[in-house]
PDB file of N, CA and C in Angstrom:
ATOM      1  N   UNK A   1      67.978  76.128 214.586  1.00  0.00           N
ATOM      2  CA  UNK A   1      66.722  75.412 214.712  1.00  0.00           C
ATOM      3  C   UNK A   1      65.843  75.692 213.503  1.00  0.00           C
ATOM      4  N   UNK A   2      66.424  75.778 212.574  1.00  0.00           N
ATOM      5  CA  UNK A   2      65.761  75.606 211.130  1.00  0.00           C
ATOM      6  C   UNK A   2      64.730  75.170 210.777  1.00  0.00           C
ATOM      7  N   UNK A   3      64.316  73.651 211.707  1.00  0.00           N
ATOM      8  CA  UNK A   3      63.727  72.977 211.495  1.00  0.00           C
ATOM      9  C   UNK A   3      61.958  73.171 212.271  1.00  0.00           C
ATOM     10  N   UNK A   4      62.774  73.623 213.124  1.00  0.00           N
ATOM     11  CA  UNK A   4      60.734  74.443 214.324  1.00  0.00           C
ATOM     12  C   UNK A   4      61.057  75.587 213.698  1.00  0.00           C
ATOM     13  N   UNK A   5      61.444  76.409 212.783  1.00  0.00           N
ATOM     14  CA  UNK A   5      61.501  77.491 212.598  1.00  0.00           C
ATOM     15  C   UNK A   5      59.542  78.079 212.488  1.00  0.00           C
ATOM     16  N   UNK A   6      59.164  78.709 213.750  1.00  0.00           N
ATOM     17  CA  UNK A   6      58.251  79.903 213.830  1.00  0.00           C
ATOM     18  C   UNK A   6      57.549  78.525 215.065  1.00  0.00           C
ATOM     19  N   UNK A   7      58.335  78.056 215.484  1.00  0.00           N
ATOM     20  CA  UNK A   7      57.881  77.398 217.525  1.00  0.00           C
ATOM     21  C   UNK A   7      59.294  77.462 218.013  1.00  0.00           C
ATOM     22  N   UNK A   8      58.592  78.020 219.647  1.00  0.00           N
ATOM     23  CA  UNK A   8      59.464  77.987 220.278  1.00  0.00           C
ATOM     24  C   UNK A   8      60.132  76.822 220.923  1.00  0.00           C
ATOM     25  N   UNK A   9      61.294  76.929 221.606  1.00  0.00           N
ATOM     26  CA  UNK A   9      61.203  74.800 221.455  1.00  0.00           C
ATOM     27  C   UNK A   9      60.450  74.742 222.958  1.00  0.00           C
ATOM     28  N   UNK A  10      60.355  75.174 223.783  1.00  0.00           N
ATOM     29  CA  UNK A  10      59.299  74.902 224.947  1.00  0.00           C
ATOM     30  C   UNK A  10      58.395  73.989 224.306  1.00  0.00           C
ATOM     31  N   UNK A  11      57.565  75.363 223.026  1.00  0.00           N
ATOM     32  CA  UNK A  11      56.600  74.615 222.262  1.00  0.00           C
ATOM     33  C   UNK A  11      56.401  72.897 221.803  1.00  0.00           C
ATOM     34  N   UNK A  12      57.760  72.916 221.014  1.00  0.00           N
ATOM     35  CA  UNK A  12      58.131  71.959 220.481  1.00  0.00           C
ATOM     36  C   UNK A  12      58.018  70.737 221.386  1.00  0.00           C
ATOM     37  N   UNK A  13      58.681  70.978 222.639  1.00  0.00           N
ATOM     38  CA  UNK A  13      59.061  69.932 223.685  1.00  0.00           C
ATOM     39  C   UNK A  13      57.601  69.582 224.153  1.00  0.00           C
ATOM     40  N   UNK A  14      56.842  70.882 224.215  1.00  0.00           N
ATOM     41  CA  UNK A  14      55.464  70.589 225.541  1.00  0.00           C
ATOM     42  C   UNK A  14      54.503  69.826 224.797  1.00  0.00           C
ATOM     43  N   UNK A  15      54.488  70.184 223.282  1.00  0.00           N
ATOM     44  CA  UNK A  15      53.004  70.765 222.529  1.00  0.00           C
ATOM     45  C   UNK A  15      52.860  69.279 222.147  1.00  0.00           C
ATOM     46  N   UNK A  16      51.682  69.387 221.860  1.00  0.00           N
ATOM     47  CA  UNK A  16      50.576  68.206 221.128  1.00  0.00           C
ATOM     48  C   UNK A  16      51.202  67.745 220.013  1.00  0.00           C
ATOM     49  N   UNK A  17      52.393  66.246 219.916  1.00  0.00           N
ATOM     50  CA  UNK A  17      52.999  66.224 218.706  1.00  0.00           C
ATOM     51  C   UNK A  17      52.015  66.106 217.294  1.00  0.00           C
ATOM     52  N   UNK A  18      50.446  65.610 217.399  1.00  0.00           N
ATOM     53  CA  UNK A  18      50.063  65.635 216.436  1.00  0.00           C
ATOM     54  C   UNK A  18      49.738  66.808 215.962  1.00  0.00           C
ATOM     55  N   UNK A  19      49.650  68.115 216.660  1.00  0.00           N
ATOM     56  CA  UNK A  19      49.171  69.273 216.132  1.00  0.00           C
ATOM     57  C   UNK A  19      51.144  69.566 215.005  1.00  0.00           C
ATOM     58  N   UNK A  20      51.510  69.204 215.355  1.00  0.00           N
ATOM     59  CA  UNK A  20      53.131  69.961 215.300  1.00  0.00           C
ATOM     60  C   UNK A  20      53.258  69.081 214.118  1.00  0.00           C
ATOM     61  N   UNK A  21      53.223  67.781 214.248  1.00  0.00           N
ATOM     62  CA  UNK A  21      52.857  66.840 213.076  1.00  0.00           C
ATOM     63  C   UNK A  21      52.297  66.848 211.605  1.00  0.00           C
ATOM     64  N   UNK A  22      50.718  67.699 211.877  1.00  0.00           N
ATOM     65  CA  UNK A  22      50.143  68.347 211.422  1.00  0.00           C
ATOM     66  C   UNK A  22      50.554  69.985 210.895  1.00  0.00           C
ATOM     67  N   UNK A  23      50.793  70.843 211.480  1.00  0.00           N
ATOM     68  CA  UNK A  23      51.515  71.675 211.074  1.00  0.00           C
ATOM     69  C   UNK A  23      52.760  71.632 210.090  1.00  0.00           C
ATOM     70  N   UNK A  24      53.795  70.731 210.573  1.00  0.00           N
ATOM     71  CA  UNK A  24      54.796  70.552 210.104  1.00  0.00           C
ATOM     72  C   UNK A  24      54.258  70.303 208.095  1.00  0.00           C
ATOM     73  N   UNK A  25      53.231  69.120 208.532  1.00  0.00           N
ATOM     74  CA  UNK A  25      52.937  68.697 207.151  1.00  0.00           C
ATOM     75  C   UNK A  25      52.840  69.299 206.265  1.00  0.00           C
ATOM     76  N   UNK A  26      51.683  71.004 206.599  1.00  0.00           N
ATOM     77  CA  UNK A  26      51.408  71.479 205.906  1.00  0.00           C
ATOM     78  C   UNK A  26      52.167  72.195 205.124  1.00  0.00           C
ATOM     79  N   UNK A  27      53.021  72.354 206.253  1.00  0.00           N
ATOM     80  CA  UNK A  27      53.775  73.109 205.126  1.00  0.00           C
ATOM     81  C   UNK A  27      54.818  73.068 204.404  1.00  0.00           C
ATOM     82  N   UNK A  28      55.469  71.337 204.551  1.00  0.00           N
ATOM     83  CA  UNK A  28      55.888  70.352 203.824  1.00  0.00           C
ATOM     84  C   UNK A  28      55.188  70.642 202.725  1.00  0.00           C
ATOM     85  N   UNK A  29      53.721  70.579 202.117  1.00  0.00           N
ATOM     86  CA  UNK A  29      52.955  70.203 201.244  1.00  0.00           C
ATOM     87  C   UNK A  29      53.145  71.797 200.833  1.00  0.00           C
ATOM     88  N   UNK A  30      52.711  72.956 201.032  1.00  0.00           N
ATOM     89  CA  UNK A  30      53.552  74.323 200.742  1.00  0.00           C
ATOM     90  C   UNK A  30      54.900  74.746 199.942  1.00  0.00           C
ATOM     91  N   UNK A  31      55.791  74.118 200.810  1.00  0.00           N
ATOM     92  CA  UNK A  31      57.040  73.977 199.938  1.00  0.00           C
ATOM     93  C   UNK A  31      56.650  73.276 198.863  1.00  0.00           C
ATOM     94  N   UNK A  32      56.599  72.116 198.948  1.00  0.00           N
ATOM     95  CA  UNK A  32      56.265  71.394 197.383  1.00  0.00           C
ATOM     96  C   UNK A  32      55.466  71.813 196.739  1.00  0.00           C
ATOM     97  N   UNK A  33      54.523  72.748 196.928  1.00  0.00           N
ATOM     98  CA  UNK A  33      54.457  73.329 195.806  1.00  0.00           C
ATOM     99  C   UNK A  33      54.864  74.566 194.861  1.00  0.00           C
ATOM    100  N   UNK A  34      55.220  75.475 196.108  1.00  0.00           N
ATOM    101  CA  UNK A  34      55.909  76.243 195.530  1.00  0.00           C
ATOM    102  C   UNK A  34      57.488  75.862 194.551  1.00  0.00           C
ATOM    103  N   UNK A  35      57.516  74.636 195.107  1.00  0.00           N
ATOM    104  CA  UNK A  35      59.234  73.935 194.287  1.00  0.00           C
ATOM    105  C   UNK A  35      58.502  73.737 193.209  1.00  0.00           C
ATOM    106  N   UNK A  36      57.220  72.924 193.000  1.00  0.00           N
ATOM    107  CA  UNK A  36      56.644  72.467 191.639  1.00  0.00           C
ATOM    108  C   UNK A  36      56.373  74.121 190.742  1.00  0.00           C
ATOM    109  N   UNK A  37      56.255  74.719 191.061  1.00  0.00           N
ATOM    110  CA  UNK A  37      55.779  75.930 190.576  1.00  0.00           C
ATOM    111  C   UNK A  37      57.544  76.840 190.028  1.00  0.00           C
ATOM    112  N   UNK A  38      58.187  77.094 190.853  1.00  0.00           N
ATOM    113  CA  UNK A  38      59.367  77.213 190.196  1.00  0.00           C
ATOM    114  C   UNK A  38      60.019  76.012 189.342  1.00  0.00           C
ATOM    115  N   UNK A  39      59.707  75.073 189.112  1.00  0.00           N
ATOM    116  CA  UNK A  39      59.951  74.151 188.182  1.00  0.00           C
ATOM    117  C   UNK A  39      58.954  74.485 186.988  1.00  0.00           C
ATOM    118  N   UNK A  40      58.306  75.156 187.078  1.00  0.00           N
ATOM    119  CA  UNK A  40      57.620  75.078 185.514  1.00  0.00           C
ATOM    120  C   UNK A  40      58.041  76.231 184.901  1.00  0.00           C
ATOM    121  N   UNK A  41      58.334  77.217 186.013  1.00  0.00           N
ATOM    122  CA  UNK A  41      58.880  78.603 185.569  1.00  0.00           C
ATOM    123  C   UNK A  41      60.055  78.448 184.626  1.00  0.00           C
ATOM    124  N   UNK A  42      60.846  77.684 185.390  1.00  0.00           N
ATOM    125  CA  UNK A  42      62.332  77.259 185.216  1.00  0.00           C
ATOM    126  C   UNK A  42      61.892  77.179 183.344  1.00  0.00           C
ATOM    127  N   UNK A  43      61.014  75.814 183.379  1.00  0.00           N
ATOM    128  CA  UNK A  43      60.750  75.573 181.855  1.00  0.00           C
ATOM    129  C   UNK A  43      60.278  76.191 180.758  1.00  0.00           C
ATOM    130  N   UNK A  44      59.831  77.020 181.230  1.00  0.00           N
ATOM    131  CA  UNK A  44      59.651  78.262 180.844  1.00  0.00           C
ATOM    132  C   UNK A  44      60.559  79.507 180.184  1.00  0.00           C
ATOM    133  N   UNK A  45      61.147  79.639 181.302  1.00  0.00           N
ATOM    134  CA  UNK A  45      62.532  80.859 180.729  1.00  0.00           C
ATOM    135  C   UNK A  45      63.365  80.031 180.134  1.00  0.00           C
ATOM    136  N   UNK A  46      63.617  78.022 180.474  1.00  0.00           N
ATOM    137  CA  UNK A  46      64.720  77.904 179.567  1.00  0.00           C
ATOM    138  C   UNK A  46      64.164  77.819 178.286  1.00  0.00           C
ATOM    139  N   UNK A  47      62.703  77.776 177.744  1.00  0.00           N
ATOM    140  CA  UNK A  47      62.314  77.950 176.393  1.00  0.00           C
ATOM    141  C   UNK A  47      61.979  79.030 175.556  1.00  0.00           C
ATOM    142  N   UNK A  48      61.949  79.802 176.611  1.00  0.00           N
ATOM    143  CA  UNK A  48      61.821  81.570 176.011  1.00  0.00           C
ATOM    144  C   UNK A  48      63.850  81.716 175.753  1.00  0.00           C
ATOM    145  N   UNK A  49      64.702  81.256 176.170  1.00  0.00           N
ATOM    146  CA  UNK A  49      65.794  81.470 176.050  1.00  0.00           C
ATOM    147  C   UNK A  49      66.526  80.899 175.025  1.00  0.00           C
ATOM    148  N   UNK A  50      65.967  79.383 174.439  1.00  0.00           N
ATOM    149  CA  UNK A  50      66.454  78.637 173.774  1.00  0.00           C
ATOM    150  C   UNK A  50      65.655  79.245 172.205  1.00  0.00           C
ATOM    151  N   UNK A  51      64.843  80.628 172.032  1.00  0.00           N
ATOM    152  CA  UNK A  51      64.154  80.796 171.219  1.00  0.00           C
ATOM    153  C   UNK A  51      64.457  81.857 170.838  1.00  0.00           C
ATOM    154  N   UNK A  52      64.863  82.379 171.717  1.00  0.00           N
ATOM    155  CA  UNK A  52      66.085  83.971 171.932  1.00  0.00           C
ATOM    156  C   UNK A  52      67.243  83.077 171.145  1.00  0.00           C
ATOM    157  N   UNK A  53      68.008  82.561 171.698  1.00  0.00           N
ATOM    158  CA  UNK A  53      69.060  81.707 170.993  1.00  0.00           C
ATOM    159  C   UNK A  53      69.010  81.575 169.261  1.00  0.00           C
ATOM    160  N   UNK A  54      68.119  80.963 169.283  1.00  0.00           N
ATOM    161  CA  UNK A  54      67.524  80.514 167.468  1.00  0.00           C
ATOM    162  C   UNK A  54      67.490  81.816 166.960  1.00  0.00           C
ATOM    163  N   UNK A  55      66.615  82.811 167.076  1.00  0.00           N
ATOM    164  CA  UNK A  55      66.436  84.319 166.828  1.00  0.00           C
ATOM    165  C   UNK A  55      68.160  85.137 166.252  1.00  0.00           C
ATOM    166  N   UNK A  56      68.471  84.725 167.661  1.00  0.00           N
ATOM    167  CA  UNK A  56      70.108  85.592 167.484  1.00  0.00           C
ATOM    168  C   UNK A  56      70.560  84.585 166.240  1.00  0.00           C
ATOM    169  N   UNK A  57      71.106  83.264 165.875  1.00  0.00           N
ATOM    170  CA  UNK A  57      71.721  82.542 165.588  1.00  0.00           C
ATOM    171  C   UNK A  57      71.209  83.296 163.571  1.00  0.00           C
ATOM    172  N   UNK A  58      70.022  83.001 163.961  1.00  0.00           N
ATOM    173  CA  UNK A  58      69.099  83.398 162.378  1.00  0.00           C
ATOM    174  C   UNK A  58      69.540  84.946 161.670  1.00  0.00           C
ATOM    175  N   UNK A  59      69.580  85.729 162.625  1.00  0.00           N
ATOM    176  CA  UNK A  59      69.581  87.170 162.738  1.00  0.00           C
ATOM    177  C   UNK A  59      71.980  87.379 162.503  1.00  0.00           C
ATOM    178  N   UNK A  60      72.311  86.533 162.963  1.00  0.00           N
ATOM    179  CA  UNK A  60      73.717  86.622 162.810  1.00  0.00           C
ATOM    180  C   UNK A  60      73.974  85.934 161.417  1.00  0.00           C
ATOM    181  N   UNK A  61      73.110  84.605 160.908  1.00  0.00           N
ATOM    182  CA  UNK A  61      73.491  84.308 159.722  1.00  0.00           C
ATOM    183  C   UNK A  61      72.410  85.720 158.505  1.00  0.00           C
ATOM    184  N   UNK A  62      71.812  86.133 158.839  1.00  0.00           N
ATOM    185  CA  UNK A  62      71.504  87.028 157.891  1.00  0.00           C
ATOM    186  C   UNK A  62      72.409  88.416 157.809  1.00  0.00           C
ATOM    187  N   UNK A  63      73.059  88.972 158.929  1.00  0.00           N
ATOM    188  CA  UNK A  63      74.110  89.589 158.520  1.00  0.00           C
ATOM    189  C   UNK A  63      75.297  89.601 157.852  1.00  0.00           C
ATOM    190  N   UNK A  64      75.391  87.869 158.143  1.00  0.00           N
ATOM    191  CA  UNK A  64      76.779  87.586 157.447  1.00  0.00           C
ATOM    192  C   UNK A  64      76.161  87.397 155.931  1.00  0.00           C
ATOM    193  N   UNK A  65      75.200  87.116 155.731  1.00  0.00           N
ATOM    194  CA  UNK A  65      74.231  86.919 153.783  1.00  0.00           C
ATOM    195  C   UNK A  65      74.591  88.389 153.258  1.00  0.00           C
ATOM    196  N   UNK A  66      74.242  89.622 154.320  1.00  0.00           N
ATOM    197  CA  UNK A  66      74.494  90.466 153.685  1.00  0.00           C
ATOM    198  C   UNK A  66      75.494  91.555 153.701  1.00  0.00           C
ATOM    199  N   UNK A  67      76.116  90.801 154.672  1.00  0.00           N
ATOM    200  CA  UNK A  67      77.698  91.418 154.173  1.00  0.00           C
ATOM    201  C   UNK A  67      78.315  91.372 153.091  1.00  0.00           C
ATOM    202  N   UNK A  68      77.626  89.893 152.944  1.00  0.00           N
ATOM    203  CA  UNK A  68      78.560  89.422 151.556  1.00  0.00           C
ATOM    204  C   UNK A  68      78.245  89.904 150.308  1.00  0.00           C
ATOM    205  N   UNK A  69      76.570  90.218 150.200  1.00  0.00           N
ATOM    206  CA  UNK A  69      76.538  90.407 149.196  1.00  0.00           C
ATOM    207  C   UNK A  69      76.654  92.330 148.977  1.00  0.00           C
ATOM    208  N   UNK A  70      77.130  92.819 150.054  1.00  0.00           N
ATOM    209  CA  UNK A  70      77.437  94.193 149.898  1.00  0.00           C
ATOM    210  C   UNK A  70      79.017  94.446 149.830  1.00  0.00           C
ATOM    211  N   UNK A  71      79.419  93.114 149.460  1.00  0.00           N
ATOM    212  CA  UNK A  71      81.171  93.261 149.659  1.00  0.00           C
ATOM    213  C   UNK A  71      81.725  93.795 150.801  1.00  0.00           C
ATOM    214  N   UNK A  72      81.396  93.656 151.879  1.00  0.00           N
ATOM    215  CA  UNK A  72      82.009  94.203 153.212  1.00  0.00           C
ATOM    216  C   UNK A  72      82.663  92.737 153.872  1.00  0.00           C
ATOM    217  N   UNK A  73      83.946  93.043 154.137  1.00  0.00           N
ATOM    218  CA  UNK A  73      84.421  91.831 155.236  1.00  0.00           C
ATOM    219  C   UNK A  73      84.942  92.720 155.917  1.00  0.00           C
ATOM    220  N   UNK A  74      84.643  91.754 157.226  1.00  0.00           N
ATOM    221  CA  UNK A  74      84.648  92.195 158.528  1.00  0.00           C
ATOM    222  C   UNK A  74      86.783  92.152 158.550  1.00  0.00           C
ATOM    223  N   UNK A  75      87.061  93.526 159.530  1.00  0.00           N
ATOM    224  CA  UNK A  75      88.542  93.360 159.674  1.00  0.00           C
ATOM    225  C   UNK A  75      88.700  92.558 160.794  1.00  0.00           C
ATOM    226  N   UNK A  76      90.025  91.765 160.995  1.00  0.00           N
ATOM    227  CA  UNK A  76      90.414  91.503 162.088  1.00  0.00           C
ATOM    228  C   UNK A  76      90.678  92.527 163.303  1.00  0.00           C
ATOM    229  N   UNK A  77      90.174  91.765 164.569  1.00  0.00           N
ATOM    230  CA  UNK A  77      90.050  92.810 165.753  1.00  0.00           C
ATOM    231  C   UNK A  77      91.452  92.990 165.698  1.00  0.00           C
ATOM    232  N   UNK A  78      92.038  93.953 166.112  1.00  0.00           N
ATOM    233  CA  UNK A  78      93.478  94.906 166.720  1.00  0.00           C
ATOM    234  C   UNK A  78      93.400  93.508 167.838  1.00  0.00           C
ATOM    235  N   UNK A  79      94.434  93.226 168.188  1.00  0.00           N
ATOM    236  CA  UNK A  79      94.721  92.590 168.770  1.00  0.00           C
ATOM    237  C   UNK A  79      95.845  93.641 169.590  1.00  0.00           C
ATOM    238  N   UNK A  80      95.500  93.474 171.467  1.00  0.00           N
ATOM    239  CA  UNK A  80      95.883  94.679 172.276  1.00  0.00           C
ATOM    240  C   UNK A  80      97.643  94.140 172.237  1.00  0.00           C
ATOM    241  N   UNK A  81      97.729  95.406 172.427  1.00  0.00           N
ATOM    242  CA  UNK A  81      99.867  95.156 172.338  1.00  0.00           C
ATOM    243  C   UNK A  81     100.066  94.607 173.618  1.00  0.00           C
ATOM    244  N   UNK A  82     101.064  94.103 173.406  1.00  0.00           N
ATOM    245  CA  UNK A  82     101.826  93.711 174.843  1.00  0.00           C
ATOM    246  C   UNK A  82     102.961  94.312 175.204  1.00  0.00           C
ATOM    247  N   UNK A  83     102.268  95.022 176.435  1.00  0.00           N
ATOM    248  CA  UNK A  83     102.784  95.886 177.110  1.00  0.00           C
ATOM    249  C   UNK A  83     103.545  95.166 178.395  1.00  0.00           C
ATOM    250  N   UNK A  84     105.122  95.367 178.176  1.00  0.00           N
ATOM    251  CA  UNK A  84     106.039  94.607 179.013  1.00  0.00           C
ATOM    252  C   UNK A  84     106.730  95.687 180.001  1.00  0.00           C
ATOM    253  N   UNK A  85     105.925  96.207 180.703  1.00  0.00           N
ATOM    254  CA  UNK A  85     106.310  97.468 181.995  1.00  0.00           C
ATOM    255  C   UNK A  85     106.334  96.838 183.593  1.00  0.00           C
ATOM    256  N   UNK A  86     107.225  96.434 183.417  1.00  0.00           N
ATOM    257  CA  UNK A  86     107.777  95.614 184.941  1.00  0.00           C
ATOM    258  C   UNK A  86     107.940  96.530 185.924  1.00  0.00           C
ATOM    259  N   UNK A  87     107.810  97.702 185.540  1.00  0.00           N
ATOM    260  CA  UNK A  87     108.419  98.774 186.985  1.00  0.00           C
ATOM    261  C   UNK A  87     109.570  99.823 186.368  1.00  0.00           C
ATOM    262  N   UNK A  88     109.555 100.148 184.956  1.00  0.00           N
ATOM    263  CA  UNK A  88     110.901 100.446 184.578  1.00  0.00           C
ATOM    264  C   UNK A  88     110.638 101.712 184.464  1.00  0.00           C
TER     265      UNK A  88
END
């Protein structure tokens, strides 16, 4: 009963549908805003994230500027062995 969630259904069944009507609304209008409000958040962290992004991207091409010009190249990772142990 998700839906009367905080009436009992007696309530539901007996009570004054415009009070319940009314109630219900409000807090229809509650939710929506709290949804509007995590929607701006949302826009929010995805632009604090997409700025983090740029940051790293800037910050990775300046390491690779000065790798180069310190003559360092990066080695290839070890690549893990393959280990063929069936039970033997």
């Amino acid at each position: 009963m998700g839906l009367w969630k905080g009436f009992k259904l007696c309530e539901v069944l007996d009570g004054n549908k415009r009070t319940l009507i009314t109630v219900l609304s409000e807090q229809l209008a509650l939710t929506n805003q709290a949804l509007e409000g995590m929607s701006e958040e949302m826009k929010v962290v995805q632009k604090d994230r997409r700025k983090l992004e740029d940051r790293v991207g800037k910050l990775e091409e300046r390491i690779r500027e000065l790798e180069k010009l310190a003559g360092v190249q990066k080695e290839p990772a070890a690549e893990p062995e393959d280990v063929d142990n069936k039970g033997e």
